[in-house]
Protein backbone atom coordinates (compact mmCIF):
# COMPACT_ATOMS: atom_id res chain seq x y z
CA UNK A 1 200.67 23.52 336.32
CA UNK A 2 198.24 23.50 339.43
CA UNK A 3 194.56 22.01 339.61
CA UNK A 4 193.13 25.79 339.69
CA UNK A 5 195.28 26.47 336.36
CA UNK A 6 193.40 23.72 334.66
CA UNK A 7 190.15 24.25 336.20
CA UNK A 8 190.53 27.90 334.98
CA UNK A 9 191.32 26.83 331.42
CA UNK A 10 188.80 24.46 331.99
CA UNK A 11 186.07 26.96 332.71
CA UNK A 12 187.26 29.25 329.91
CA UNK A 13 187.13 26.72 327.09
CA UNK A 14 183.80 26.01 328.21
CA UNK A 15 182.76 29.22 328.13
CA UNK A 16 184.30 30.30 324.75
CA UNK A 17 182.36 27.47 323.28
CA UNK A 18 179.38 28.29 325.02
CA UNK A 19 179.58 31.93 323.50
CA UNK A 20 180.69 30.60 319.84
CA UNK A 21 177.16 28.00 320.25
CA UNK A 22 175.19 31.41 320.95
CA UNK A 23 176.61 33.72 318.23
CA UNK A 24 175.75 30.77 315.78
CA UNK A 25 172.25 30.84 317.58
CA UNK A 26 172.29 34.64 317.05
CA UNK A 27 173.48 34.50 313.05
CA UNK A 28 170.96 31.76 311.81
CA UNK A 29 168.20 33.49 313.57
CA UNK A 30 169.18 36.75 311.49
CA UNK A 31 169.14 34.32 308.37
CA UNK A 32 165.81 33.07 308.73
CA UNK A 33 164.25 36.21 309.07
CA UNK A 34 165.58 37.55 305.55
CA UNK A 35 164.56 34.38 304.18
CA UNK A 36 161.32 34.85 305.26
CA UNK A 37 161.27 38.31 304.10
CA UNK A 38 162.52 37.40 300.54
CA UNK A 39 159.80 34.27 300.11
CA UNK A 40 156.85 37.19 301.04
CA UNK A 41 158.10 39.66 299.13
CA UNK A 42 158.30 36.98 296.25
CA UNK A 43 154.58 36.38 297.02
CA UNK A 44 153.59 39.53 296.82
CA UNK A 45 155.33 40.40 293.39
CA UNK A 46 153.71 36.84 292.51
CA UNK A 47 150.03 37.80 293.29
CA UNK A 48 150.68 41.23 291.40
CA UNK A 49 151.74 40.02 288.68
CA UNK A 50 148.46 37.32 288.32
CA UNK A 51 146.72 40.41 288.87
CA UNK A 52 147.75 42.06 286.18
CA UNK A 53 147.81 38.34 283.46
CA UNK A 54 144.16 38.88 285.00
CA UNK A 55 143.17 41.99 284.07
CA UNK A 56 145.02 41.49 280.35
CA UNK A 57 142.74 38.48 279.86
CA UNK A 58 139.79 40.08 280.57
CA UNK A 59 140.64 43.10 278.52
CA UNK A 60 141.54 40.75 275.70
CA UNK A 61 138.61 38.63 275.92
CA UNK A 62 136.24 42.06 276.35
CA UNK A 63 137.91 42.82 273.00
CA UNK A 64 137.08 39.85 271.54
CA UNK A 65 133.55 39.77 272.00
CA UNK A 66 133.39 43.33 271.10
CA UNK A 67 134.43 42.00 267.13
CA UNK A 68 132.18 38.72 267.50
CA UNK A 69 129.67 40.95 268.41
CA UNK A 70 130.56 43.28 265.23
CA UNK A 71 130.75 40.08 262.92
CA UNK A 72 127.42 39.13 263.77
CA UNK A 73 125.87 42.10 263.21
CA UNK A 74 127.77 42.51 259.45
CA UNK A 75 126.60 39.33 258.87
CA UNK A 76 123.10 39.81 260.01
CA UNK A 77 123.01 42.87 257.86
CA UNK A 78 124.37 40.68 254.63
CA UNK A 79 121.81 38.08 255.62
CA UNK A 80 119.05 40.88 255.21
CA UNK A 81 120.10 42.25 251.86
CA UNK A 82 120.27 38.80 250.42
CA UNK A 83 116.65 37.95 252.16
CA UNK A 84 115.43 41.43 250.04
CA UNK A 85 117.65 40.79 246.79
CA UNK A 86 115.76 37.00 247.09
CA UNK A 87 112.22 38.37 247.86
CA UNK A 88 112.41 40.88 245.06
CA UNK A 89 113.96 38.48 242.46
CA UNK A 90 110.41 36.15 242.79
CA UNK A 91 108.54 39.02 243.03
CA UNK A 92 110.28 39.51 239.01
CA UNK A 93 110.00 36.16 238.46
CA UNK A 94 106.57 36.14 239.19
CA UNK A 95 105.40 39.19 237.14
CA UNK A 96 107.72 37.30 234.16
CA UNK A 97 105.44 34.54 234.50
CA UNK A 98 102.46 36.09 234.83
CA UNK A 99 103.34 37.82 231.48
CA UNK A 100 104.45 34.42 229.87
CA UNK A 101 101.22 32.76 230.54
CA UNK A 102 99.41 36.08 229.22
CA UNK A 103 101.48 35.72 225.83
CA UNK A 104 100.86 32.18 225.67
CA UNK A 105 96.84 32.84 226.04
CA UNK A 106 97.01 35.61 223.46
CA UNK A 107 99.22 33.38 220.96
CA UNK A 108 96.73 29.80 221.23
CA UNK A 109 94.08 32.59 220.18
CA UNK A 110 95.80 34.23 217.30
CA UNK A 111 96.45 30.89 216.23
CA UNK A 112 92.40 28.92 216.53
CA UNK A 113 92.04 32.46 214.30
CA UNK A 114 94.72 31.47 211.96
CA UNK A 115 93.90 28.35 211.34
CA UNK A 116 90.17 29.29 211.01
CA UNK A 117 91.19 31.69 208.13
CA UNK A 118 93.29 28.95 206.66
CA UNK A 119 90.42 26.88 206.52
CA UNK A 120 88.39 29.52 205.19
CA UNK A 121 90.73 30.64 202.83
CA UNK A 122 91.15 26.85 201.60
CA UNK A 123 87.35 26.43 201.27
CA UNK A 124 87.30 29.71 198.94
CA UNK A 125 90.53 28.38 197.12
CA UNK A 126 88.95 24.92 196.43
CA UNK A 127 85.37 27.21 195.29
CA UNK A 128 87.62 28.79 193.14
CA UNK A 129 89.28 25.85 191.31
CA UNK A 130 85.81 23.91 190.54
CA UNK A 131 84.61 27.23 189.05
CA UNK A 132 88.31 27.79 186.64
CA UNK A 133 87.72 23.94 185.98
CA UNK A 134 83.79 24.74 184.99
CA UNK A 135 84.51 27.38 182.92
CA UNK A 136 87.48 26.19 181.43
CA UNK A 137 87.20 22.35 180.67
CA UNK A 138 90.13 21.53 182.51
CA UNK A 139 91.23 19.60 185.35
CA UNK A 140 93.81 20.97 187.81
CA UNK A 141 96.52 18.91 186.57
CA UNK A 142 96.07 19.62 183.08
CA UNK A 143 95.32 23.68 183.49
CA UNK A 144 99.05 23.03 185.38
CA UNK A 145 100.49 21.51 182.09
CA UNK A 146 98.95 23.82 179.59
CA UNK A 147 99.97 27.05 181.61
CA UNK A 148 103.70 25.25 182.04
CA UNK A 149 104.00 24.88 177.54
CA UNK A 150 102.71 28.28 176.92
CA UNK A 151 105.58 29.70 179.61
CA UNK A 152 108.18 27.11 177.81
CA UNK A 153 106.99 28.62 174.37
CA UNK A 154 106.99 31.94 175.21
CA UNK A 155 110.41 32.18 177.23
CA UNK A 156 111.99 28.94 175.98
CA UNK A 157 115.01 31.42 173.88
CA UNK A 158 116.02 32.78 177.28
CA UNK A 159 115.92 30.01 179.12
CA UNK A 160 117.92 28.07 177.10
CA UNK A 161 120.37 31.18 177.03
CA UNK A 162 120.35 31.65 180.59
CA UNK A 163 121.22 28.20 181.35
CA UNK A 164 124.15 28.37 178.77
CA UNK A 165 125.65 30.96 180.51
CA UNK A 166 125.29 29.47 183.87
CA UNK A 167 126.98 26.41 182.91
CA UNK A 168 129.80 28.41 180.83
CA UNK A 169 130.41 31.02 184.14
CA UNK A 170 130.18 27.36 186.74
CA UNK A 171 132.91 25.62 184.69
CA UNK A 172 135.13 28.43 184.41
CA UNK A 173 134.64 28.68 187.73
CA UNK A 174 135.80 24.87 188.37
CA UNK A 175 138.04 25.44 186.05
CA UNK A 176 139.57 28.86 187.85
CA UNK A 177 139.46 26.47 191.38
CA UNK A 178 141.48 23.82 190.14
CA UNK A 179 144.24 25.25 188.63
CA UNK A 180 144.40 27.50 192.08
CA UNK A 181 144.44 24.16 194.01
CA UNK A 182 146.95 22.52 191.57
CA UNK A 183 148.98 25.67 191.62
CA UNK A 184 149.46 25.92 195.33
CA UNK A 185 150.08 22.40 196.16
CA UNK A 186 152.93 22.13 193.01
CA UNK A 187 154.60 25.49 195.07
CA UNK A 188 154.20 24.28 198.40
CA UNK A 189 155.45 20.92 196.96
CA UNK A 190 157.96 22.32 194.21
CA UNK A 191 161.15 21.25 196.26
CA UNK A 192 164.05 19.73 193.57
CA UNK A 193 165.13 16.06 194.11
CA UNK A 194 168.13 15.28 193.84
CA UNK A 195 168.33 12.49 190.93
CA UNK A 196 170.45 9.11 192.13
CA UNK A 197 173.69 8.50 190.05
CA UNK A 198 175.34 5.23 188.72
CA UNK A 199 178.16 5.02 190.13
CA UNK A 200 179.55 5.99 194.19
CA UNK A 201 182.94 6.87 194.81
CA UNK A 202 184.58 5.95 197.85
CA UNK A 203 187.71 7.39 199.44
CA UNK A 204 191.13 6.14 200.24
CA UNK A 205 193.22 7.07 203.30
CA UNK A 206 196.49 6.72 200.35
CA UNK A 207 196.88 4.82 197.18
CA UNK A 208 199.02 2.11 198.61
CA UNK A 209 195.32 0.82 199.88
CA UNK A 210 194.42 0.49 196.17
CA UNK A 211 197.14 -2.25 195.50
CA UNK A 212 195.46 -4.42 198.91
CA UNK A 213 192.09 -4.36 197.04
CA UNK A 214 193.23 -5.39 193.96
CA UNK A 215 194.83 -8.35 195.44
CA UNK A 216 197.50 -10.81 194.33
CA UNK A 217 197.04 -11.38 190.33
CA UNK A 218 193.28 -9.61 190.72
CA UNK A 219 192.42 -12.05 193.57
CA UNK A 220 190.80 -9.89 195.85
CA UNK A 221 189.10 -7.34 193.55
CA UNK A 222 187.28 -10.87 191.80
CA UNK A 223 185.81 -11.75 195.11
CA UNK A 224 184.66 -8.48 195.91
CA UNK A 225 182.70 -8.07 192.58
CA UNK A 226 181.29 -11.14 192.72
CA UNK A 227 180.01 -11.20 196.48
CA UNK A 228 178.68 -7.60 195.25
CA UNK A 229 177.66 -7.81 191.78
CA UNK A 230 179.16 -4.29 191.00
CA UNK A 231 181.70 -2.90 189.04
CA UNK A 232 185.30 -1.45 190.49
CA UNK A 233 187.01 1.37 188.48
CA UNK A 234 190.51 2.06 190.00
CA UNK A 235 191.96 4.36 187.68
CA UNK A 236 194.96 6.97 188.05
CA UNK A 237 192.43 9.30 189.98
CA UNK A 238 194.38 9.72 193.77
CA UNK A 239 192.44 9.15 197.01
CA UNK A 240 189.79 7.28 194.78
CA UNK A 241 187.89 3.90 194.24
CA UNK A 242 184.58 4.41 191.85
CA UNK A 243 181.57 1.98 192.19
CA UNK A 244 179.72 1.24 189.53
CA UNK A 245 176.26 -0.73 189.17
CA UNK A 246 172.71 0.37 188.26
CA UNK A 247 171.19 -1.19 191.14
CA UNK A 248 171.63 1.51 194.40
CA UNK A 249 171.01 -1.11 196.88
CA UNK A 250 174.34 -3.16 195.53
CA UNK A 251 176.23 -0.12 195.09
CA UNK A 252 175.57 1.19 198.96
CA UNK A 253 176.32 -2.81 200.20
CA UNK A 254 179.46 -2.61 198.43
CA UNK A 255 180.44 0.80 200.01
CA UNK A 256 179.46 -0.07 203.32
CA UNK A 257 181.58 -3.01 203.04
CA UNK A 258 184.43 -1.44 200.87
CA UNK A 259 184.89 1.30 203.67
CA UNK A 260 185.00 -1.19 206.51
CA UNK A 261 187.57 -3.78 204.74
CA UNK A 262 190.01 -0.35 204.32
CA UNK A 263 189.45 0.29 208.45
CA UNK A 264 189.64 -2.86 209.33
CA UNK A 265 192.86 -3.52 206.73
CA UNK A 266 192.77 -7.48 206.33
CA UNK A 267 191.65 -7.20 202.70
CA UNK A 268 191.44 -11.00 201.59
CA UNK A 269 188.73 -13.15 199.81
CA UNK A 270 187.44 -14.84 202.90
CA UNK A 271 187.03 -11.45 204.86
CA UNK A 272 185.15 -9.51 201.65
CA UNK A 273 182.31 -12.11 202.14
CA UNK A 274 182.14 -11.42 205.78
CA UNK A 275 182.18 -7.62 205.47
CA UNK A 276 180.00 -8.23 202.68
CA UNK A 277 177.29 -9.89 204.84
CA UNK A 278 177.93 -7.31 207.57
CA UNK A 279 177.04 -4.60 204.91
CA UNK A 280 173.91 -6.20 203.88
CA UNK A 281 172.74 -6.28 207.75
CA UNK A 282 173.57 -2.47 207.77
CA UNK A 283 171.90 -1.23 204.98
CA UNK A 284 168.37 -3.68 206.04
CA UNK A 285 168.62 -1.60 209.69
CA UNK A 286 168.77 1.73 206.65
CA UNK A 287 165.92 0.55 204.64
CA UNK A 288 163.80 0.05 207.81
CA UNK A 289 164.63 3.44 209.22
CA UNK A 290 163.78 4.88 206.31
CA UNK A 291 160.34 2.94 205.63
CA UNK A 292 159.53 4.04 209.13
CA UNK A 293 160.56 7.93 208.49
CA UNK A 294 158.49 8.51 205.34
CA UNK A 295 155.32 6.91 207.27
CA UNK A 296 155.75 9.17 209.66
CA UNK A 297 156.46 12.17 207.51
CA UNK A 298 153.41 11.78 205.51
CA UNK A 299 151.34 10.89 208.92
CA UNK A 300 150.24 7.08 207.94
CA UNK A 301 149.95 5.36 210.61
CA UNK A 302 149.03 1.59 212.49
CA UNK A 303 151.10 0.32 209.05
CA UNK A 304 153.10 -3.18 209.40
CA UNK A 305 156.77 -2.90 210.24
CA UNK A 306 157.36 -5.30 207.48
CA UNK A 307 155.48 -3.37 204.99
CA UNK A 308 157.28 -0.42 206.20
CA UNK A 309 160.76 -2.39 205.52
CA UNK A 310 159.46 -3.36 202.10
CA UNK A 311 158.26 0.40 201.74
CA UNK A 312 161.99 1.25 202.96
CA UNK A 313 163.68 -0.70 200.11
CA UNK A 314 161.88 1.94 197.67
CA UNK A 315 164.96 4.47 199.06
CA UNK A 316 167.50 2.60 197.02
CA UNK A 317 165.26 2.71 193.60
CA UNK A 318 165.03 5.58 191.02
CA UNK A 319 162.24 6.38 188.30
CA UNK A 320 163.55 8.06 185.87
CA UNK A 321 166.37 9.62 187.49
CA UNK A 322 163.90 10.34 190.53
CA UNK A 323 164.21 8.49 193.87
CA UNK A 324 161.15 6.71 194.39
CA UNK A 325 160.67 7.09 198.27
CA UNK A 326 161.25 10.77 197.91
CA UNK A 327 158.76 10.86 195.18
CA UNK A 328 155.88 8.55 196.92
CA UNK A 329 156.43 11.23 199.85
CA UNK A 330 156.15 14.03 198.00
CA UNK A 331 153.14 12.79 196.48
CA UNK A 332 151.54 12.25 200.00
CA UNK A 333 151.69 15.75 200.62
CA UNK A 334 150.37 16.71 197.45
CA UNK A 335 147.22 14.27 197.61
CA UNK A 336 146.25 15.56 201.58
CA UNK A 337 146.13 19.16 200.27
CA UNK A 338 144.49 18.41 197.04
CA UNK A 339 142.22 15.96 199.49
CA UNK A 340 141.89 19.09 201.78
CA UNK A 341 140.77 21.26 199.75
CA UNK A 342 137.81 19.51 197.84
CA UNK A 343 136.43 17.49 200.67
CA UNK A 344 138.15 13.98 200.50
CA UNK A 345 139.32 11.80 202.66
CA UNK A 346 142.86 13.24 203.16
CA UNK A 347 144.09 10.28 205.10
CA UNK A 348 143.16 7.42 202.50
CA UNK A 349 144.48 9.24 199.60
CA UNK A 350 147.81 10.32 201.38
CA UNK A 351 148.69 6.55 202.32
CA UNK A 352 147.23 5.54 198.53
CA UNK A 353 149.79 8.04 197.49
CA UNK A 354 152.70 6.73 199.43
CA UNK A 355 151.90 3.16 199.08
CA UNK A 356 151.21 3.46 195.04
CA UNK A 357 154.75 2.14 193.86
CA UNK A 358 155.10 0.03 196.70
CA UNK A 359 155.18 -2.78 193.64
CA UNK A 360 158.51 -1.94 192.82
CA UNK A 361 160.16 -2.71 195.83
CA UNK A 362 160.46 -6.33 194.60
CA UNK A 363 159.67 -6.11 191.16
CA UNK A 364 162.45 -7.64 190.32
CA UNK A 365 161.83 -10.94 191.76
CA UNK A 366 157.66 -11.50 191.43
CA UNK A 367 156.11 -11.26 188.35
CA UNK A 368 153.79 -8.92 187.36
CA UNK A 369 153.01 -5.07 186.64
CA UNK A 370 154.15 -2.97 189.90
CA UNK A 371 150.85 -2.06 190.27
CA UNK A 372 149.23 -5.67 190.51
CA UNK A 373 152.56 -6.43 192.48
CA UNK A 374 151.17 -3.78 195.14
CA UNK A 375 147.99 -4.68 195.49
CA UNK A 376 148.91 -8.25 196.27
CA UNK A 377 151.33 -6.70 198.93
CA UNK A 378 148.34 -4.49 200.66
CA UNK A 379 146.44 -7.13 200.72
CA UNK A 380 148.76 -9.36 202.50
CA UNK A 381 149.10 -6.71 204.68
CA UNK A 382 145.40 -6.63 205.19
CA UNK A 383 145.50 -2.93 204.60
CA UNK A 384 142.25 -0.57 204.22
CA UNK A 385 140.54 -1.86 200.96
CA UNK A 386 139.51 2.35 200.30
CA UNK A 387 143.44 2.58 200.35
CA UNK A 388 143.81 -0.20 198.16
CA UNK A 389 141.30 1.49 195.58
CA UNK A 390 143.36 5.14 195.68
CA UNK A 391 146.71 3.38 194.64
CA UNK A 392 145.70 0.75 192.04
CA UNK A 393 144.00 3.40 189.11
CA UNK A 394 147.23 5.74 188.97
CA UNK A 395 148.04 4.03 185.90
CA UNK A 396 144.60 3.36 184.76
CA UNK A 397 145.27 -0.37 185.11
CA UNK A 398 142.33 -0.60 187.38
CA UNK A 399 139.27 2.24 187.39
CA UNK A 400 138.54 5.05 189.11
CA UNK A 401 136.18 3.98 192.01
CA UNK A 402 136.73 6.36 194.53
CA UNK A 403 137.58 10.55 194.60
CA UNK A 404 141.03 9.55 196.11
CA UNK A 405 141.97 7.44 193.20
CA UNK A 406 141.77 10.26 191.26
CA UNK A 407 143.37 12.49 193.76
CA UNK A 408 146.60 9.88 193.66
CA UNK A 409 146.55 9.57 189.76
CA UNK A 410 146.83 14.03 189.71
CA UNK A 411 149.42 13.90 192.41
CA UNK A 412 151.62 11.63 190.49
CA UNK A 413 151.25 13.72 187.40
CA UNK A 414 152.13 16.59 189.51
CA UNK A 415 155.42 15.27 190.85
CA UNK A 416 156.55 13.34 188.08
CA UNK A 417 155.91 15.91 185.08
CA UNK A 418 157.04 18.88 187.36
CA UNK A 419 160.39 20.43 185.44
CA UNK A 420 163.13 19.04 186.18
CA UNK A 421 161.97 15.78 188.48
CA UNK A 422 163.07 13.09 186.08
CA UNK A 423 165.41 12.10 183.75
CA UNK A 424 164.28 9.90 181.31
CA UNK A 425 167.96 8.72 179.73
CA UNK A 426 169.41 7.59 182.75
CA UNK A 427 165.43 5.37 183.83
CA UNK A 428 165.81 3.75 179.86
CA UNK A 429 169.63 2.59 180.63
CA UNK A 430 168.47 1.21 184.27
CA UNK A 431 166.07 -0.27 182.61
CA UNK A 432 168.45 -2.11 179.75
CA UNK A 433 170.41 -3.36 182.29
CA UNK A 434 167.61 -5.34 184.19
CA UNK A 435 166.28 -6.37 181.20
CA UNK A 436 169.71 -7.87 180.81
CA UNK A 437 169.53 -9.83 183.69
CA UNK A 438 165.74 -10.57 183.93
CA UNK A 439 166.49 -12.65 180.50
CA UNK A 440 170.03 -14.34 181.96
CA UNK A 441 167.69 -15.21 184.96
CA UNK A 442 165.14 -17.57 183.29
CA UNK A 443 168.19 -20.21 182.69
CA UNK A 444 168.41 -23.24 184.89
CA UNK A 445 171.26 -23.68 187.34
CA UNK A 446 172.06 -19.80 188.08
CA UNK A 447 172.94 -18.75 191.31
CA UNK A 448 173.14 -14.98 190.52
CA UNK A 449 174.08 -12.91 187.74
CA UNK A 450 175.12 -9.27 187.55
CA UNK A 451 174.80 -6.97 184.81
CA UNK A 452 178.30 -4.81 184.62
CA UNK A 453 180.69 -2.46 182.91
CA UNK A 454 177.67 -0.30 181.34
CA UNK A 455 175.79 -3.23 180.31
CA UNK A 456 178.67 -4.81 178.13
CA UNK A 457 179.14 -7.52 180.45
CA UNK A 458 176.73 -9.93 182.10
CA UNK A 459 178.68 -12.12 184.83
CA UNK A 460 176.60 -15.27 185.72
CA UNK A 461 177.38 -17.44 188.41
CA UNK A 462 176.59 -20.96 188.13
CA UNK A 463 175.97 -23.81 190.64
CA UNK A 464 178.59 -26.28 190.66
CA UNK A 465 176.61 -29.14 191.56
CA UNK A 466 173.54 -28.57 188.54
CA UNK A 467 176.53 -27.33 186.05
CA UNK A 468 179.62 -29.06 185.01
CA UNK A 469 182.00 -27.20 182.46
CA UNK A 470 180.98 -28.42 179.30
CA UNK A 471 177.00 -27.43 180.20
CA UNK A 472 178.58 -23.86 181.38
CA UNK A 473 180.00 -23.21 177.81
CA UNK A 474 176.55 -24.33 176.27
CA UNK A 475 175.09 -22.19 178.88
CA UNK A 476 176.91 -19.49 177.56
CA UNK A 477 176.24 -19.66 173.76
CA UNK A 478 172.45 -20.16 174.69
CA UNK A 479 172.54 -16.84 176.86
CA UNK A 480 173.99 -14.99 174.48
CA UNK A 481 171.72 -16.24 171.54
CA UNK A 482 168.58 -15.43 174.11
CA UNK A 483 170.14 -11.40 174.63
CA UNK A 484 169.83 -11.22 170.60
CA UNK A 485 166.63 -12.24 169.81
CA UNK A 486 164.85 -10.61 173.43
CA UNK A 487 166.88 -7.26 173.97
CA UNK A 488 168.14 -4.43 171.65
CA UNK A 489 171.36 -2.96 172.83
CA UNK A 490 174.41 -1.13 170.63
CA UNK A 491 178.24 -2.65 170.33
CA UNK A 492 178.02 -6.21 171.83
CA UNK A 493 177.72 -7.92 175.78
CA UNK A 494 179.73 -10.28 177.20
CA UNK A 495 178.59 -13.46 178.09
CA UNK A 496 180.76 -14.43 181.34
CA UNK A 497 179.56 -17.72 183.00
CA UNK A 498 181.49 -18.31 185.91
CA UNK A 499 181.66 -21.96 187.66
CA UNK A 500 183.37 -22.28 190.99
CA UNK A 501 183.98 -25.30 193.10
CA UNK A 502 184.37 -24.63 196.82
CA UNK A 503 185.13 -27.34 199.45
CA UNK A 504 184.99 -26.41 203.36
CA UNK A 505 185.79 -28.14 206.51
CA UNK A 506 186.43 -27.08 209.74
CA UNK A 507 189.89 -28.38 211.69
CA UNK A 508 187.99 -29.05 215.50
């Protein structure tokens, strides 16, 4: 290739770049120029649109004032009619006043011209008097007297009449209103109780259970009477064990625990005395509950949860038939409506009413009448002494020294002598049988002693260590010559004095 080849290229290269460098030149200054045309048309849509934010603001704002300006002027008007409402309101006012004062200057007048004609009507009164008195002989008091006999003279026939009659209408009257009260509270009240039985019956799951009670030669049936003090009948009746015993509370301990020892199925001396003890837990945790629901039933309240238990204990004791808890609360509702409806303090004679045969909760094992018995309770108890005075009189042991008293004396009338509450043959055997053991009780050297099979049979445990045999057969004759002379009773009663030594020790 020559030097003028080359130089030619040479030239051309230089001059193709040189024409590439100016259509760049020419293309970016085409560029910039739509640039700039974009940003100022961008400015002006900018500005426009300000323009118009602008022109909304000040439309919105000129709106705004318009309705402040409206506001003000409502509430300038409202500001006006109250002014005139207020201005004409004292304007009243002040007339009202103006009148007031005018009364009151008219009524201190009437009245200096009242009490001027009182005085002058007293003066001619008095004038009057000392010239009755002149002409008559007679002082005031006396012309009083004299005028008083010749009106008792005179009308003394129909006076005496008219007062007959108004006593005779007033107490048939009382009479009409008490026999209403008594009436309504004996059919709001008129509910039957049921009346507690001797004897409970328990069921078996089969009859094979019935040999496991009765034990090896009578074993087990022995322990269980004596750790329970009742009676068991197991006769040819299927699916049945009877429980008999005139004492409820015994009779429920010995189901409780009867009907566990057939769950639990280990039937044996050692385990009837455990159950038994469990029982006797159970049925405390009943009397409780029950203490506590009649208190609340009847509304007494701020009463201690041990007088409540020994209130409780009344659930397991009858009265002729009638259970005594039931009975106490049946009374309460009887003495707050009789209370009610004469005037009298509902609340004292309601708790009088409940607490009244509190006594025989533990009659058995204090001396005394069950009334004397509760009073000595209640005041332990530190209960109201106005409560103490309704529950003491209901058998006229104490008197009558309050209205409730008498209001708790009626209400036990009313639920005990209502037909039907009470039956008096089964309260006179119930009441043989602790007779029965109240006398075996007063020996020395008795641990406990049951009364059984219908009253024909006492059982009497002895202590071992205060008894040996020979004094337990004395024991015996003596018993039985005490239950002749004390009780009456038909047929004859075993005397059965049982002693028992037990030795225990525990293999460590």
């Amino acid at each position: 290739m020559s030097v003028q080849t080359l130089i030619f290229i040479s030239l051309a290269l230089l001059v193709g770049i040189g024409f590439g460098y100016f259509l760049r030149w020419i293309i970016a200054l085409g560029k910039r120029g739509s640039m700039e045309l974009e940003i100022k048309q961008m400015e002006l849509r900018a500005k426009e649109e300000a323009q118009k934010l602008v022109e909304e603001a000040e439309k919105e704002a000129e709106k705004k004032k318009e309705n402040i300006q409206q506001e003000l002027k409502e509430k300038e008007q409202e500001l006006k009619q109250t002014q005139e409402r207020l201005i004409k309101k004292e304007e009243i006012l002040d007339k009202r006043q103006a009148d007031i004062d005018a009364d009151a200057n008219k009524i201190e007048k009437q009245s200096e011209k009242l009490k001027e004609k009182e005085t002058e009507l007293q003066n001619v009164i008095e004038q009057k008097s000392r010239e009755l008195q002149k002409l008559s002989g007679l002082s005031k008091d006396e012309a009083r007297n004299e005028l008083f006999k010749i009106l008792e003279n005179e009308y003394e026939e129909d006076l005496v009449s008219r007062i007959n009659k108004l006593e005779q209408f007033n107490q048939e009257k009382y009479e009409e209103k008490a026999k209403d009260i008594l009436t309504t509270a004996i059919h709001r009240i008129g509910n039957s109780l049921p009346a507690d039985v001797l004897a409970t019956t328990v069921a078996l799951p089969s009859d094979e259970i019935k040999g496991k009670i009765i034990g090896k030669e009578g074993r087990n049936i022995r322990a269980f009477e004596r750790a329970t003090g009742v009676d068991v009948i197991i006769d040819e009746t299927p699916g049945t064990i009877t429980l008999s015993c005139f004492d409820a509370v015994r009779r429920q301990i010995a189901r409780v625990a009867l009907e566990n020892l057939i769950i639990d199925g280990r039937i044996q001396p050692a385990r009837i005395e455990e159950m038994v003890e469990k029982a006797k837990d159970e049925i405390n945790r009943i009397i409780n509950k029950k203490g506590a629901e009649a208190a609340y039933e009847v509304g007494a309240k701020n009463l201690d949860p041990k007088l409540l238990a020994i209130l409780g204990r009344l659930h397991f004791r009858t009265s002729y038939g009638q259970n005594v808890l039931a009975h106490s609360v049946e009374m309460a509702h009887i003495a707050r409506m009789i209370a009610e409806e004469i005037g009298a303090d509902a609340e004292v004679a309601a708790v009088g009413a409940l607490l009244h045969d509190i006594g025989k909760a533990v009659d058995h094992e204090v001396p005394g009448t069950h009334v004397e018995i509760g009073r000595r309770i209640l005041q332990k108890f530190k209960v109201d002494e106005n409560i103490i005075h309704a529950m003491e009189a209901h058998h006229e042991e104490y008197p009558y020294s309050t209205p409730e008293s008498y209001i708790v004396q009626v209400a036990d009338a009313i639920s005990g002598g209502r037909p039907g509450a009470r039956l008096g043959t089964v309260e006179n055997y119930i009441k043989r049988l602790e007779e029965l053991e109240t006398v075996v009780n007063e020996f020395t050297g008795i641990e406990k002693s049951y009364a059984v099979s219908a009253g024909r049979e006492v059982r009497i445990f002895v202590k071992a260590s205060e008894i040996n045999d020979l004094e337990a057969h004395k024991l015996a004759r003596d018993i039985a010559k005490k239950i002749e002379e004390d009780l009456k009773y038909p047929g004859e009663i075993k005397v059965n004095v049982i002693r028992e030594t037990r030795a225990i020790e525990y293999a460590r």
